[in-house]
Protein backbone atom coordinates (compact mmCIF):
# COMPACT_ATOMS: atom_id res chain seq x y z
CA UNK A 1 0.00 0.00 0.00
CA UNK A 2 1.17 3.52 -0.75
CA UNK A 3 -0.17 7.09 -0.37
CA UNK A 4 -0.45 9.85 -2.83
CA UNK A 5 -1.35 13.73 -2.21
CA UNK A 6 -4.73 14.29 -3.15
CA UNK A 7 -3.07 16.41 -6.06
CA UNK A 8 -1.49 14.06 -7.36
CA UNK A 9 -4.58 11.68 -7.81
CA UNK A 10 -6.53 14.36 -8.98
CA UNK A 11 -3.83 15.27 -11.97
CA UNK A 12 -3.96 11.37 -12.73
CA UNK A 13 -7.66 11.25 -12.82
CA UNK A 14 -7.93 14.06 -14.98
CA UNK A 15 -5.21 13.15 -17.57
CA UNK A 16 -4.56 9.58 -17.45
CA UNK A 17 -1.07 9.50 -16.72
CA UNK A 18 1.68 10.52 -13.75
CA UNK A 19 5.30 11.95 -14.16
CA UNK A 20 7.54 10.68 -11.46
CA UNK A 21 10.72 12.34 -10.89
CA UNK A 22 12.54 9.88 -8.92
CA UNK A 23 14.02 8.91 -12.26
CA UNK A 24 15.75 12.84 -11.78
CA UNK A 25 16.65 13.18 -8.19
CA UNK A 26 18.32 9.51 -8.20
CA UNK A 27 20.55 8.31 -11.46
CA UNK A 28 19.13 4.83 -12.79
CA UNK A 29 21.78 2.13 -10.35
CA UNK A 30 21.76 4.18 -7.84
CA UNK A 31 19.66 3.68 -4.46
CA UNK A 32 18.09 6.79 -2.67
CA UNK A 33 19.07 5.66 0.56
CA UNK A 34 22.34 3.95 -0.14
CA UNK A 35 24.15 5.60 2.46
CA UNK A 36 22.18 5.15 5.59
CA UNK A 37 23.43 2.10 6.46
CA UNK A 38 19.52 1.06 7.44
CA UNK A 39 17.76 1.47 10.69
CA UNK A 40 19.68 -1.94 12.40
CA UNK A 41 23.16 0.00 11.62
CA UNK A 42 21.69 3.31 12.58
CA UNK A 43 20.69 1.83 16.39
CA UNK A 44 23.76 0.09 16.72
CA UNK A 45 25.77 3.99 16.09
CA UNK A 46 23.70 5.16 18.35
CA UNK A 47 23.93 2.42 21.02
CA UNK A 48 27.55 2.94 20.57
CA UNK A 49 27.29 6.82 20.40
CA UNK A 50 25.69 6.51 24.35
CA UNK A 51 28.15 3.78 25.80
CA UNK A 52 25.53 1.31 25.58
CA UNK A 53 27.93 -1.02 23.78
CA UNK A 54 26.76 -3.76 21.20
């Protein structure tokens, strides 16, 4: 399931189609959040970060 601004459906409805610019913002290969390291890696920092070890 996903969500879309209201809009956004309402431009679709009206002509049929829907321009994503994803395609833009991140080259074709690429990931948009390839350098987050995910939310596991991300608690682990910040387990580290406090002294909580792990």
């Amino acid at each position: 399931m996903f969500f879309v601004s209201e809009e956004f459906l309402r431009k679709y409805q009206e002509e049929g189609e829907a321009v994503q610019t994803i395609d833009k913002a991140v080259p074709v290969g690429r990931e948009l959040f390839e350098d987050t390291g995910g939310k596991k890696e991300h608690n682990l920092k910040k387990r580290r970060e406090a002294g909580g070890g792990a």
